[in-house]
C-alpha atoms as a PDB file:
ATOM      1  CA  UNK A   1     -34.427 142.313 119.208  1.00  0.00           C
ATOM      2  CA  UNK A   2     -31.850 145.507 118.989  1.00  0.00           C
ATOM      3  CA  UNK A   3     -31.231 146.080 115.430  1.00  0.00           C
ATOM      4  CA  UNK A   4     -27.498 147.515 113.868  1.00  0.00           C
ATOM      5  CA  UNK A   5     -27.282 148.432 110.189  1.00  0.00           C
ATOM      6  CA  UNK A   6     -23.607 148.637 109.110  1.00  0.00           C
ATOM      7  CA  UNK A   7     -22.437 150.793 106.479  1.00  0.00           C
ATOM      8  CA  UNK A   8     -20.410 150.012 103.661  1.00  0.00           C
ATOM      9  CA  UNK A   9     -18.129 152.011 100.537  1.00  0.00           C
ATOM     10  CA  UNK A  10     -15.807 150.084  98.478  1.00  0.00           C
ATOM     11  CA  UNK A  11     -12.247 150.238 100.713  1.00  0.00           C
ATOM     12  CA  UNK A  12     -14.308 149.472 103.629  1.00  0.00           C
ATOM     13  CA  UNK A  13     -11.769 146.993 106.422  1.00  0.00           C
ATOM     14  CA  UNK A  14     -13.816 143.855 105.990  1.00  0.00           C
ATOM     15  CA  UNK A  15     -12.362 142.477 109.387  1.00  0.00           C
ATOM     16  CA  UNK A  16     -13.994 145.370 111.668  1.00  0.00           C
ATOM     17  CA  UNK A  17     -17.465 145.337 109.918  1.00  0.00           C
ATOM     18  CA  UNK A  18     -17.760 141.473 109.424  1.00  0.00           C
ATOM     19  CA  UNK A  19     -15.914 140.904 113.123  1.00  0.00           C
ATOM     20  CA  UNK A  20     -18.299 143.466 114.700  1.00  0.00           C
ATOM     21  CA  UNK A  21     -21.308 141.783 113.364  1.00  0.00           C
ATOM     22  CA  UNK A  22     -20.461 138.465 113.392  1.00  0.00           C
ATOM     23  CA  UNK A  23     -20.149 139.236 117.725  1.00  0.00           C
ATOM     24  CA  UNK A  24     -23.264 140.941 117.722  1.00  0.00           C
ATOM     25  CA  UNK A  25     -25.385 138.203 115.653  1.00  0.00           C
ATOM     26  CA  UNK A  26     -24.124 135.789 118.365  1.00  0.00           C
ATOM     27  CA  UNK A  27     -25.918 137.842 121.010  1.00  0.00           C
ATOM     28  CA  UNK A  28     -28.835 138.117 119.047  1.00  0.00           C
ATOM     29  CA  UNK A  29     -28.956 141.657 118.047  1.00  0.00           C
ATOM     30  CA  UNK A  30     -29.812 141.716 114.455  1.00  0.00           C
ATOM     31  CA  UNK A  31     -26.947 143.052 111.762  1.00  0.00           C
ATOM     32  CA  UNK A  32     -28.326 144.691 107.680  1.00  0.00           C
ATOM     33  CA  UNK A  33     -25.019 145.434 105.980  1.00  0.00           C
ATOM     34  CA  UNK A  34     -26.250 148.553 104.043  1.00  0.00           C
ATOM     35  CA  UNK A  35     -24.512 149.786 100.871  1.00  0.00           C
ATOM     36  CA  UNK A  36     -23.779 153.258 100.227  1.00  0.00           C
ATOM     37  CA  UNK A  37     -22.793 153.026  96.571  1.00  0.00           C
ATOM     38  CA  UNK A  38     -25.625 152.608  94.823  1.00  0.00           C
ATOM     39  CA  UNK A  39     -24.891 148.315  94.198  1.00  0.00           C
ATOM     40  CA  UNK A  40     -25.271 145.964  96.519  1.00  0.00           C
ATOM     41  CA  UNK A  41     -21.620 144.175  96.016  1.00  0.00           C
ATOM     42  CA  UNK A  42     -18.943 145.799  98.099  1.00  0.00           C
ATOM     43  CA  UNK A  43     -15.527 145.124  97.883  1.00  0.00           C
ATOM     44  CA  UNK A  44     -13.185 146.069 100.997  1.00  0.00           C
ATOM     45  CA  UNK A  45      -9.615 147.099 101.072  1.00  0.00           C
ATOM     46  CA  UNK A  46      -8.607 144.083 100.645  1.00  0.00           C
ATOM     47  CA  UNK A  47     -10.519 143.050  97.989  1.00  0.00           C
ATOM     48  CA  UNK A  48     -12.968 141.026  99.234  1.00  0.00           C
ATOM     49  CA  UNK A  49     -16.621 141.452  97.892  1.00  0.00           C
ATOM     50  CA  UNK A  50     -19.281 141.445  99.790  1.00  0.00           C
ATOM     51  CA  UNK A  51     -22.971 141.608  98.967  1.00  0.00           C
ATOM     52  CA  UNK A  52     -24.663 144.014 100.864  1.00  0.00           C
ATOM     53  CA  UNK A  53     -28.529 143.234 102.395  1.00  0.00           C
ATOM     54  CA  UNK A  54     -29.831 146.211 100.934  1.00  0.00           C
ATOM     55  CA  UNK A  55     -29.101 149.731  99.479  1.00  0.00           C
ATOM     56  CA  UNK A  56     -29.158 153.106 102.324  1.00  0.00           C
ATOM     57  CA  UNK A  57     -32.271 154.391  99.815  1.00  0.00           C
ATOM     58  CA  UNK A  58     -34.085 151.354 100.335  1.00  0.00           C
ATOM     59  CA  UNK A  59     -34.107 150.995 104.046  1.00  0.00           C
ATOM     60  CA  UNK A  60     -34.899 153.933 106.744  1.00  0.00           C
ATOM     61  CA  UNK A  61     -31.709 154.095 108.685  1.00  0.00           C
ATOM     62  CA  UNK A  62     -33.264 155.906 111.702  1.00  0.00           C
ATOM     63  CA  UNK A  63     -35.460 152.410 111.957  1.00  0.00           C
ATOM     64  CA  UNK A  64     -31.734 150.719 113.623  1.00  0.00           C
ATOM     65  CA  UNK A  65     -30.894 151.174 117.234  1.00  0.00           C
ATOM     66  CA  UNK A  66     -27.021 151.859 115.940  1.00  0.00           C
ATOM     67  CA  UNK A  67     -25.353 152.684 112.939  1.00  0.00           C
ATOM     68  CA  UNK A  68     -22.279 151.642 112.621  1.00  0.00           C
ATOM     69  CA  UNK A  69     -19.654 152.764 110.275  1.00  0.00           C
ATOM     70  CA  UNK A  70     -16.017 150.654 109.501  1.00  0.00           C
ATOM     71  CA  UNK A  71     -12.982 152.403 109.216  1.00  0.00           C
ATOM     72  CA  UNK A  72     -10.598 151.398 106.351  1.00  0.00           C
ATOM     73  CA  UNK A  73      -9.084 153.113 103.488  1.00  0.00           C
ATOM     74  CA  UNK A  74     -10.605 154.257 101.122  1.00  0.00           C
ATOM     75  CA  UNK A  75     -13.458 153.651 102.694  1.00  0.00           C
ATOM     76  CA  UNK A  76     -13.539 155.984 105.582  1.00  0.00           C
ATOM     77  CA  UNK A  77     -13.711 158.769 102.642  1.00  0.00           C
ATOM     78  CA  UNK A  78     -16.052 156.653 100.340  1.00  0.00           C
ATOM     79  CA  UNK A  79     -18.662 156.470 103.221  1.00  0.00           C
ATOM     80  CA  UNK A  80     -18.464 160.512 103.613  1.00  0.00           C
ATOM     81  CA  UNK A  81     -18.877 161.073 100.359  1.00  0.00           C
ATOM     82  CA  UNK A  82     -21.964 159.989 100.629  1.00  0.00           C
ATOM     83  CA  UNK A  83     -24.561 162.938 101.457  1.00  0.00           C
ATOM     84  CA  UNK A  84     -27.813 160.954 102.368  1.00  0.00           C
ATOM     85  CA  UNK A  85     -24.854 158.988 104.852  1.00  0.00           C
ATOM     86  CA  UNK A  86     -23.985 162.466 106.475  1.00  0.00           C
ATOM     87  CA  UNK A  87     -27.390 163.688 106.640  1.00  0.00           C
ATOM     88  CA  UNK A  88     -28.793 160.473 108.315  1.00  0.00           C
ATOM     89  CA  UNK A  89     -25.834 160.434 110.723  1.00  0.00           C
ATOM     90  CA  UNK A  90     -26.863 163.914 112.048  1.00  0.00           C
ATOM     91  CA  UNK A  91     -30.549 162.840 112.180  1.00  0.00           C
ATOM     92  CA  UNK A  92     -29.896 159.767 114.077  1.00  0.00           C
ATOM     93  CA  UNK A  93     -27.329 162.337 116.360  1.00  0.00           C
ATOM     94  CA  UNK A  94     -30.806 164.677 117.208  1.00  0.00           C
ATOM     95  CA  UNK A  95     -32.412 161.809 117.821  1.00  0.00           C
ATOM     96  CA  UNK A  96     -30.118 160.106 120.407  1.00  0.00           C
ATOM     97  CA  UNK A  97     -29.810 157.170 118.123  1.00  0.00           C
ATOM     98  CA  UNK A  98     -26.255 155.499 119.113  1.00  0.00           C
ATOM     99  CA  UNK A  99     -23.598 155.508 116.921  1.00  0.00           C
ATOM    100  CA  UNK A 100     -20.314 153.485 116.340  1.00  0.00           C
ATOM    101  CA  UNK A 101     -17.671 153.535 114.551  1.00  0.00           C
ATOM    102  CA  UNK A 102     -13.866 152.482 114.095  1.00  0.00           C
ATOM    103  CA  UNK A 103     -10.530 152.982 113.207  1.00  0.00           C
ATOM    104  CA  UNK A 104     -10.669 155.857 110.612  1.00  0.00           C
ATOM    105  CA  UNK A 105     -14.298 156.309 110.460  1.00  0.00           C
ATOM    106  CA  UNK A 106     -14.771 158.593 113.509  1.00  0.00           C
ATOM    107  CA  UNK A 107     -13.274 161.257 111.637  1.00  0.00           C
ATOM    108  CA  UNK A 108     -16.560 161.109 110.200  1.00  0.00           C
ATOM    109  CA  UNK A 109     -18.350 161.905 113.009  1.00  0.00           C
ATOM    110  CA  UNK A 110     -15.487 164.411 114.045  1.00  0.00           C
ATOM    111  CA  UNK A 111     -16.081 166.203 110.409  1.00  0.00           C
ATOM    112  CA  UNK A 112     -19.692 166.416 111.244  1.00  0.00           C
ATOM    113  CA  UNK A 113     -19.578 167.797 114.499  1.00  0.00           C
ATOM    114  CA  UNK A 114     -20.810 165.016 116.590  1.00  0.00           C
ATOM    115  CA  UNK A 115     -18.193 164.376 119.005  1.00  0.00           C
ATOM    116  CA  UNK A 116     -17.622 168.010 120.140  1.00  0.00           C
ATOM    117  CA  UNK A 117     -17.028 167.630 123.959  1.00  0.00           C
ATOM    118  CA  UNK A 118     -17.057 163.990 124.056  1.00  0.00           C
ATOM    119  CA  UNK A 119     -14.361 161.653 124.954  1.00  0.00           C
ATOM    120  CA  UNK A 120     -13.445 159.537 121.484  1.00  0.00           C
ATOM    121  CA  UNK A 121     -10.594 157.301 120.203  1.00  0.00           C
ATOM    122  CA  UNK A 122      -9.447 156.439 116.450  1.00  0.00           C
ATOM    123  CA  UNK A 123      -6.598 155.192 114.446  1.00  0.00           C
ATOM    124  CA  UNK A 124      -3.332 156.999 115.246  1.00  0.00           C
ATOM    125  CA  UNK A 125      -2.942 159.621 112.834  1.00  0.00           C
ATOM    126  CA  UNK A 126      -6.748 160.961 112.406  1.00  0.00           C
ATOM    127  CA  UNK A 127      -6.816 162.442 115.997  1.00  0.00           C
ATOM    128  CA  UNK A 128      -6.783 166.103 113.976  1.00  0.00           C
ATOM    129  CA  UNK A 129      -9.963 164.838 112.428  1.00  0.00           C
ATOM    130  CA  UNK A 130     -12.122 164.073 115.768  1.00  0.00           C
ATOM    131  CA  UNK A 131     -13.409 168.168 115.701  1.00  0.00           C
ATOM    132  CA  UNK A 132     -13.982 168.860 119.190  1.00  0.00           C
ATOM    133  CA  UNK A 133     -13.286 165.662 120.817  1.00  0.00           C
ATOM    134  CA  UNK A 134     -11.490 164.888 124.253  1.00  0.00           C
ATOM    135  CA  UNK A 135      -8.904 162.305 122.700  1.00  0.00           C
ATOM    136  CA  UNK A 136      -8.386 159.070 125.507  1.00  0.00           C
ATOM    137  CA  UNK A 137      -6.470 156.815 123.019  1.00  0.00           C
ATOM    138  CA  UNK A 138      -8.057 153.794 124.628  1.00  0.00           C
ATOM    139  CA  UNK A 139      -9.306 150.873 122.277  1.00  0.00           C
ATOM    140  CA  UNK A 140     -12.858 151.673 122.834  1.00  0.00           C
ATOM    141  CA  UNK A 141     -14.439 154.698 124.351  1.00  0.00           C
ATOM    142  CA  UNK A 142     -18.445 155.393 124.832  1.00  0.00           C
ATOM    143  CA  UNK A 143     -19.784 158.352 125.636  1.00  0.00           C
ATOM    144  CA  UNK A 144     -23.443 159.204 125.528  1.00  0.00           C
ATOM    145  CA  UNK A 145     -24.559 157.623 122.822  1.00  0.00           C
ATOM    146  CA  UNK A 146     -21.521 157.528 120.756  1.00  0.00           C
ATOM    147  CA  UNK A 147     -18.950 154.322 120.705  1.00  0.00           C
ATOM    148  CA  UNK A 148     -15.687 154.999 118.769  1.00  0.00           C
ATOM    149  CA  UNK A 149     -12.836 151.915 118.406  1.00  0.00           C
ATOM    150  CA  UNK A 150      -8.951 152.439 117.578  1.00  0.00           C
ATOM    151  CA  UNK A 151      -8.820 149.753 114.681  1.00  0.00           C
ATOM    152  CA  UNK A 152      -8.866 146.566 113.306  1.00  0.00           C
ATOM    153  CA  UNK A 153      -7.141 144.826 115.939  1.00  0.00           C
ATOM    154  CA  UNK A 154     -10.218 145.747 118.335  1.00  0.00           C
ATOM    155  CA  UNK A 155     -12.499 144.430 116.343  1.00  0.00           C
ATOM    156  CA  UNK A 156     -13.799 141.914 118.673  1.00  0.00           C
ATOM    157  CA  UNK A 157     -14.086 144.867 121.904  1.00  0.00           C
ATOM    158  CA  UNK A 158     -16.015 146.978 119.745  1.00  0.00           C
ATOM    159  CA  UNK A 159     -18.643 144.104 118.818  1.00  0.00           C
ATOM    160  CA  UNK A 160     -18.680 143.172 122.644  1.00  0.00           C
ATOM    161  CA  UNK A 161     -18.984 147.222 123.358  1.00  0.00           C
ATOM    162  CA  UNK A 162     -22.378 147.344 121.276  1.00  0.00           C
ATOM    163  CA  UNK A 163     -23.240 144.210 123.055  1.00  0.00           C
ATOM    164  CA  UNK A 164     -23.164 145.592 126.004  1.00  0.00           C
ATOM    165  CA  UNK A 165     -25.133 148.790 124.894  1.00  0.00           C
ATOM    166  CA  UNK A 166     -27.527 146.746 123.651  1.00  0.00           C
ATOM    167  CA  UNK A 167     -28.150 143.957 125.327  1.00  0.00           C
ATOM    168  CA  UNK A 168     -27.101 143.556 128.778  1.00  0.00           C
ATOM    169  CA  UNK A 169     -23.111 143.208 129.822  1.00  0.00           C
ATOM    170  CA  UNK A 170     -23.899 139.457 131.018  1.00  0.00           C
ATOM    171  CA  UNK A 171     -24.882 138.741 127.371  1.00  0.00           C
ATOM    172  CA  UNK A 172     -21.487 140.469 126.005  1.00  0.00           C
ATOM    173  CA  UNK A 173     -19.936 138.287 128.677  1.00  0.00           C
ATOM    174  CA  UNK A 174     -21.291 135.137 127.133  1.00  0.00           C
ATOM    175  CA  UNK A 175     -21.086 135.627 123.889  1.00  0.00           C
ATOM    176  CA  UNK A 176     -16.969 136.575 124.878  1.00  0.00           C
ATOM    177  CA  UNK A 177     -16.795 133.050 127.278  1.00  0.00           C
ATOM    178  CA  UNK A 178     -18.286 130.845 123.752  1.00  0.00           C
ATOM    179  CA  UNK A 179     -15.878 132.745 121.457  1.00  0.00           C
ATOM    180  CA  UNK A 180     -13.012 131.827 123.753  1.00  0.00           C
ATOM    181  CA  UNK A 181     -12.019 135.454 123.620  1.00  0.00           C
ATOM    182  CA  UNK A 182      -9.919 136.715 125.925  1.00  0.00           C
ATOM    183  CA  UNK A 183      -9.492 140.395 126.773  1.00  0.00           C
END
């Protein structure tokens, strides 16, 4: 079974992390929500808390088949504060590990370096942010081994993207039919 570990910083969007992994725990893939700020209780932009499975210096990162990272505000910036964050992100990047991420949290990957040449998407008014990046402004845009997502409102595609990378696209198709979603 493929294994994601999503990121979280206080301001995190609670709708595209818990949306994402609530599609891919359908399809079986296995979902750690992994704090970044030192406690395991998270509270998104909205207020919510959430308890995170475990703390990023507990758990090897590089041991997931993707990271994913939610946009949100101030969460995009919380999650690149943190350095052992960054510095796994460009590990798992030499390594071919895949990486997603949405809304305002490809500018992290755009800050890093990591989408130089590729084609990327994000939430209108970080495009300056994606360093390097052929901008498509689609909802959700792989390339290589690199999935980006406009926002909140894509939630669901982005879940069914990492399905598909994965999994298999018959399973993404499946777990879309039982969900009654509709693209």
């Amino acid at each position: 079974m493929a294994t994601v570990y999503a990121f979280l910083a206080d301001g995190f969007e609670e709708v595209e992390c818990l949306a994402a992994a609530d599609v891919l725990v359908r399809a079986g893939v296995g979902v750690r929500l992994v704090s970044v700020t030192g406690k395991r209780e998270v509270h998104g932009s909205h207020h919510f808390g959430i308890r995170a499975d475990a703390l990023i210096e507990k758990v090897d990162p590089l041991d997931a088949d993707l990271l994913m990272l939610p946009g949100g505000q101030p969460g995009t910036e919380n999650l690149y504060a943190c350095k052992m964050l960054r510095d796994v992100l460009l590990e798992a990047d030499k390594k071919g590990k895949r990486i997603a991420a949405i809304c305002a949290a490809p500018s992290i990957l755009g800050r890093l370096g990591l989408l130089e040449g590729k084609r990327a998407t994000c939430y209108p008014g970080y495009e300056g942010t994606l360093t390097g990046a052929k901008l498509t402004g689609a909802g959700v845009v792989t390339d290589g081994k690199i999935t980006t997502a406009r926002g909140v409102g894509l939630a669901f595609d982005f879940g069914l993207e990492m399905v598909r990378l994965l999994a298999e696209p018959a399973v993404a198709a499946s777990v879309a039919e039982r969900m009654l979603y509709e693209a």
